[in-house]
N, C-alpha and C. Protein backbone atom coordinates (compact mmCIF):
# COMPACT_ATOMS: atom_id res chain seq x y z
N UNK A 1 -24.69 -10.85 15.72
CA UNK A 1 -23.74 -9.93 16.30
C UNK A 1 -22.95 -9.25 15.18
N UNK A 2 -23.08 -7.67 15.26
CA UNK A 2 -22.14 -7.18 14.53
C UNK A 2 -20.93 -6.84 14.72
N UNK A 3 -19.67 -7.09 13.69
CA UNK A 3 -18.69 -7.08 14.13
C UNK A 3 -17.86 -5.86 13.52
N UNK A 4 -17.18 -5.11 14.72
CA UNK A 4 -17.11 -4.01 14.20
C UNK A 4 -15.62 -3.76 13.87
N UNK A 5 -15.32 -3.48 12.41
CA UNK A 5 -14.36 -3.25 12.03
C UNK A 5 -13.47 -2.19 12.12
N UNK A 6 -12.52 -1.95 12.47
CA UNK A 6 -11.57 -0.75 13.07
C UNK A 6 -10.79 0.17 11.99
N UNK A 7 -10.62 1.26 11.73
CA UNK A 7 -10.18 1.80 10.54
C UNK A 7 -8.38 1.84 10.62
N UNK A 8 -7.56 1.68 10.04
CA UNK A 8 -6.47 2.35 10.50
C UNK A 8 -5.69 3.64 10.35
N UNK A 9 -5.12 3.68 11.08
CA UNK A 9 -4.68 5.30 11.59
C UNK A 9 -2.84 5.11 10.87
N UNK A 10 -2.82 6.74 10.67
CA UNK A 10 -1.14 6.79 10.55
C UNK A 10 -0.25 6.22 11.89
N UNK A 11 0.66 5.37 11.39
CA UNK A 11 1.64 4.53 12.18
C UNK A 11 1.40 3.07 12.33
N UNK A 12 0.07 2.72 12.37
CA UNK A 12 -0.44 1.50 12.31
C UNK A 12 0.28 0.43 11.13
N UNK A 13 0.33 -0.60 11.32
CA UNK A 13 0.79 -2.00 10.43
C UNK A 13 -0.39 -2.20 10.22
N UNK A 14 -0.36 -2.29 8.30
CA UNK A 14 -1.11 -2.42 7.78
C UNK A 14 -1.32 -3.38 6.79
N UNK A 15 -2.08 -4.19 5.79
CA UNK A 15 -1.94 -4.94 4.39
C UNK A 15 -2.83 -4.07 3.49
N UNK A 16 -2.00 -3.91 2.05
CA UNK A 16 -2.39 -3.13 1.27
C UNK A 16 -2.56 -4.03 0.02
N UNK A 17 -3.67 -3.93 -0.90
CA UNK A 17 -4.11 -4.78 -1.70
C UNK A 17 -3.69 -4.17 -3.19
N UNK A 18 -3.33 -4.09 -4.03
CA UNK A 18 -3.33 -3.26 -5.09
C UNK A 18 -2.47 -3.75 -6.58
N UNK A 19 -3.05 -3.23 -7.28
CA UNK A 19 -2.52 -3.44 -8.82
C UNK A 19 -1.28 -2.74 -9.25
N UNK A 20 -0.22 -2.86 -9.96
CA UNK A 20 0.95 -2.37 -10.84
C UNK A 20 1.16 -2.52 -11.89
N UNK A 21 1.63 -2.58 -12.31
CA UNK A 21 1.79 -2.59 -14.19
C UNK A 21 3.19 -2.99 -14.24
N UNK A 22 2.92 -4.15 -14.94
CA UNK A 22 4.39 -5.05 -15.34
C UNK A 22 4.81 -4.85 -16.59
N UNK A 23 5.40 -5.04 -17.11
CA UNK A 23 6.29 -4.41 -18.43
C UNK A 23 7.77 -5.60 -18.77
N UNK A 24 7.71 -5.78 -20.14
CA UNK A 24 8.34 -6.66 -20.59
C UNK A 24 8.18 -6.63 -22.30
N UNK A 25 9.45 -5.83 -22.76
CA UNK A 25 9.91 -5.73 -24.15
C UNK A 25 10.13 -6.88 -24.99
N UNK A 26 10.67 -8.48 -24.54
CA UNK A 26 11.50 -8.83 -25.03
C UNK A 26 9.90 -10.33 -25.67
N UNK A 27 8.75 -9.72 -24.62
CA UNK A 27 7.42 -10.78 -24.62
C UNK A 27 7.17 -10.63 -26.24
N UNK A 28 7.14 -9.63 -26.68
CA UNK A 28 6.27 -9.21 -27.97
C UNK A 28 7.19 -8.22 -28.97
N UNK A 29 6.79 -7.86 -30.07
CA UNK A 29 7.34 -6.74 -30.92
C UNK A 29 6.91 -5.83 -30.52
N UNK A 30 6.07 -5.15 -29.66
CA UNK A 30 6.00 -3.74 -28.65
C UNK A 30 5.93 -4.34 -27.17
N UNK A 31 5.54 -2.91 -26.51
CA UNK A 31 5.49 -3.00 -25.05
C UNK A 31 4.38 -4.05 -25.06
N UNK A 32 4.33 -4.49 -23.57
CA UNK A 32 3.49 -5.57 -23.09
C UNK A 32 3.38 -5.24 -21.75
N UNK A 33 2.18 -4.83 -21.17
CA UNK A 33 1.81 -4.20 -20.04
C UNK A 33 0.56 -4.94 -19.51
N UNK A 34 0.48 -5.70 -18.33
CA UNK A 34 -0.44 -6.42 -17.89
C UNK A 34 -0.54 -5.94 -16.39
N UNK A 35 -1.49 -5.93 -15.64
CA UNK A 35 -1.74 -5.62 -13.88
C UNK A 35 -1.01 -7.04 -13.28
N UNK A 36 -0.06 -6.69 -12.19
CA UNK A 36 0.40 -7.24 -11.38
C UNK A 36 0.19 -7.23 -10.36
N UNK A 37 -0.53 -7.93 -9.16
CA UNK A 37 -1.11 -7.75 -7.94
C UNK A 37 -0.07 -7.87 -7.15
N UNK A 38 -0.65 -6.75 -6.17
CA UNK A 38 0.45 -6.60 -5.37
C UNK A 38 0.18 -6.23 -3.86
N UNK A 39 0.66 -7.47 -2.65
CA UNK A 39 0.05 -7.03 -1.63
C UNK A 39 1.18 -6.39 -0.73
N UNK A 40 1.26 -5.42 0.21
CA UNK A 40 2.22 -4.44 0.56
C UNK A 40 2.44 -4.48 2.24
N UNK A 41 2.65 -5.07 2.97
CA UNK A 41 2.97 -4.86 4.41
C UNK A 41 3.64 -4.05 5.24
N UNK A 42 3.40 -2.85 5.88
CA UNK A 42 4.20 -1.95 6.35
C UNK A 42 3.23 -1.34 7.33
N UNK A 43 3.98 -0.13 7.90
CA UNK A 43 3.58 1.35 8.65
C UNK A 43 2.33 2.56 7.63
N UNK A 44 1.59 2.46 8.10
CA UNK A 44 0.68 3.51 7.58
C UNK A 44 1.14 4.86 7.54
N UNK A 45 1.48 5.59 6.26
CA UNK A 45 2.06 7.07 6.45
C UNK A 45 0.61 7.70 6.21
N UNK A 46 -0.05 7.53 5.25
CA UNK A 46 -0.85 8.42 4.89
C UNK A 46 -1.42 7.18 3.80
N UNK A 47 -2.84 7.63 4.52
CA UNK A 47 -4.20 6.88 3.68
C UNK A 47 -4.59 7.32 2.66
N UNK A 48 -4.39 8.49 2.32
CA UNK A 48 -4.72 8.73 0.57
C UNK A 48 -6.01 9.51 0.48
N UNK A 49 -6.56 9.41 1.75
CA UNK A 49 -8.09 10.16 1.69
C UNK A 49 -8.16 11.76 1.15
N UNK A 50 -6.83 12.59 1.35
CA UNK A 50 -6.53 13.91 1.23
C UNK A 50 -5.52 14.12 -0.23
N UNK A 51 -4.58 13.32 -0.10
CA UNK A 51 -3.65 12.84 -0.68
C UNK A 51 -4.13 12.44 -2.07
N UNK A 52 -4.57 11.26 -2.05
CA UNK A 52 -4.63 10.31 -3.17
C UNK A 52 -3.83 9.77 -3.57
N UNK A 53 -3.00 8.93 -2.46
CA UNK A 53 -1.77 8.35 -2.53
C UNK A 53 -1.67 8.02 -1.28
N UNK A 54 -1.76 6.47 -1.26
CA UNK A 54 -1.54 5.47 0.18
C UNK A 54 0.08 5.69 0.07
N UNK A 55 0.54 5.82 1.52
CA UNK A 55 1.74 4.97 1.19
C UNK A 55 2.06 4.16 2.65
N UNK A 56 3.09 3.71 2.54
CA UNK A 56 3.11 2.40 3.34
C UNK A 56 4.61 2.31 3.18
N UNK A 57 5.24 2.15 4.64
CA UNK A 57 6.76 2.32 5.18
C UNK A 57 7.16 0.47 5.38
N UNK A 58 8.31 0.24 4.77
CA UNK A 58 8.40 -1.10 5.30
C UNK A 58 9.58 -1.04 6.42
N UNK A 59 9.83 0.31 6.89
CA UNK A 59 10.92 0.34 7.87
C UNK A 59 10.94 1.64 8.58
N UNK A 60 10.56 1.23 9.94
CA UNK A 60 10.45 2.65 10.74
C UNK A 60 11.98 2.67 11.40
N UNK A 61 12.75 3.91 11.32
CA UNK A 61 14.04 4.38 11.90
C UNK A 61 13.86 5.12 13.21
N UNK A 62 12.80 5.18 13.98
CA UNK A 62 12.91 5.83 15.07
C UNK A 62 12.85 7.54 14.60
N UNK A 63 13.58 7.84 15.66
CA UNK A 63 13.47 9.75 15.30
C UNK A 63 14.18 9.47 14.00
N UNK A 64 14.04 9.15 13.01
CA UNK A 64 15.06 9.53 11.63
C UNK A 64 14.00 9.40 10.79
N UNK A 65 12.98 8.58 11.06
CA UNK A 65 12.02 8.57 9.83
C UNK A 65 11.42 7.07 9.26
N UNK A 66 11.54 6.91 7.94
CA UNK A 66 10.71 6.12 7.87
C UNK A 66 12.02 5.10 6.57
N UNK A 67 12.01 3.92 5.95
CA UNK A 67 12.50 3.98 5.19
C UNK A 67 11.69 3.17 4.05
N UNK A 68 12.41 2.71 2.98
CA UNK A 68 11.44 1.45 2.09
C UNK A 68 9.93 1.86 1.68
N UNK A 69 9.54 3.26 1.18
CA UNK A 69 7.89 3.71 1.11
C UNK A 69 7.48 3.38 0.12
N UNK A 70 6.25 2.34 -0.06
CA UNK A 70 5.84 2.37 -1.41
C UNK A 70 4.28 3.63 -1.21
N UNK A 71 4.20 4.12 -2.75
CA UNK A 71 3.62 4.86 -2.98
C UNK A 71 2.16 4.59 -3.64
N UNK A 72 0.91 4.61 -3.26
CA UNK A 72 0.04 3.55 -3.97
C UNK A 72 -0.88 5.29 -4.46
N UNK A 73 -1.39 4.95 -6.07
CA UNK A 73 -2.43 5.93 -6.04
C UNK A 73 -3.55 4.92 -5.69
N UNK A 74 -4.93 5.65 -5.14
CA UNK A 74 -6.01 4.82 -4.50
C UNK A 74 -6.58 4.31 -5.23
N UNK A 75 -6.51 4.70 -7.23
CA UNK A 75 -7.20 3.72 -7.73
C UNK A 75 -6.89 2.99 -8.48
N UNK A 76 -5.71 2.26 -7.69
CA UNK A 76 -5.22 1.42 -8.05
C UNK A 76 -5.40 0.02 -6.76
N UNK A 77 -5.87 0.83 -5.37
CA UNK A 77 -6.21 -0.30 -4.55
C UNK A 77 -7.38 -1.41 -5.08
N UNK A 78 -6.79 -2.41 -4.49
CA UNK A 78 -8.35 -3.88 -4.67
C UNK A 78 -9.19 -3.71 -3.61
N UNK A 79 -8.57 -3.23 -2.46
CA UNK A 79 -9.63 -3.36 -1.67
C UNK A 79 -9.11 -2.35 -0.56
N UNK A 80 -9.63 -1.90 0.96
CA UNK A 80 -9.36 -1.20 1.51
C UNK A 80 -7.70 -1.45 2.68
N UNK A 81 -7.24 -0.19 3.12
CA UNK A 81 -6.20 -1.44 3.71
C UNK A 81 -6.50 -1.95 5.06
N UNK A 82 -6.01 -2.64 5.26
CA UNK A 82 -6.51 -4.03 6.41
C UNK A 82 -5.71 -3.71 7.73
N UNK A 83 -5.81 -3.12 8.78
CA UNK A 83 -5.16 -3.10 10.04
C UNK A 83 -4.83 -4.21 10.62
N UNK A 84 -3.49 -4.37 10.79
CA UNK A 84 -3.00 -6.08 11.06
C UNK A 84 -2.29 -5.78 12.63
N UNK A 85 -2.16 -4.36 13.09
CA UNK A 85 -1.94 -3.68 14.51
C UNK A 85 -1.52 -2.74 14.55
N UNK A 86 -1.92 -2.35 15.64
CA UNK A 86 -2.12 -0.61 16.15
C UNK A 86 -0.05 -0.60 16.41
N UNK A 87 -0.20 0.54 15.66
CA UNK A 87 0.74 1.58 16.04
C UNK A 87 1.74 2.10 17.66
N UNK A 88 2.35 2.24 17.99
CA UNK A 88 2.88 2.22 19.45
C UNK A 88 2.94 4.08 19.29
C-alpha cells in the first residue's frame, strides 16, 4: 500500500528542517562559523517555490497578521517541510 503524502499549503502548521550558521569570536583568534541545525514550528507563509525563501510564523494575530517569522533560504533546508496540520 502506498502511502500518500500531503503537501502543505500557506496557513498550514508546519516542521521545518534546516541549517544556520553559528558564530563565536571569543572560540578562536578569528571568526568561527559552524552549521547549526535548526528545526522551526509554525504557520506556513510561503514555501519558497517562487520566492526562495520558506518562511514560517510562530504566531498568527488574527486580522493583524502574523508575528515571530523566521525566514529560511531553501538551500539551506535538510529536508522538505513536514505538514503537522491543515490550516483553518
Amino acid at each position: 500500500m502506498k502511502v500518500k503524502v500531503q503537501k502543505p499549503r500557506v496557513g498550514d502548521v508546519v516542521r521545518v528542517h534546516w541549517l544556520d550558521a553559528w558564530f563565536d569570536v571569543e572560540l578562536s583568534a578569528g571568526p568561527f562559523v559552524t552549521e547549526c541545525p535548526v528545526v522551526t514550528v509554525g504557520f506556513l507563509l510561503d514555501d519558497g517555490l517562487e520566492s526562495g525563501i520558506v518562511r514560517v510564523a510562530g504566531e498568527a494575530l488574527g486580522p493583524h497578521g502574523w508575528r515571530a517569522v523566521t525566514h529560511v533560504p531553501q538551500a539551506y533546508l535538510t529536508r522538505e517541510p513536514e505538514l503537522l496540520a491543515r490550516g483553518e
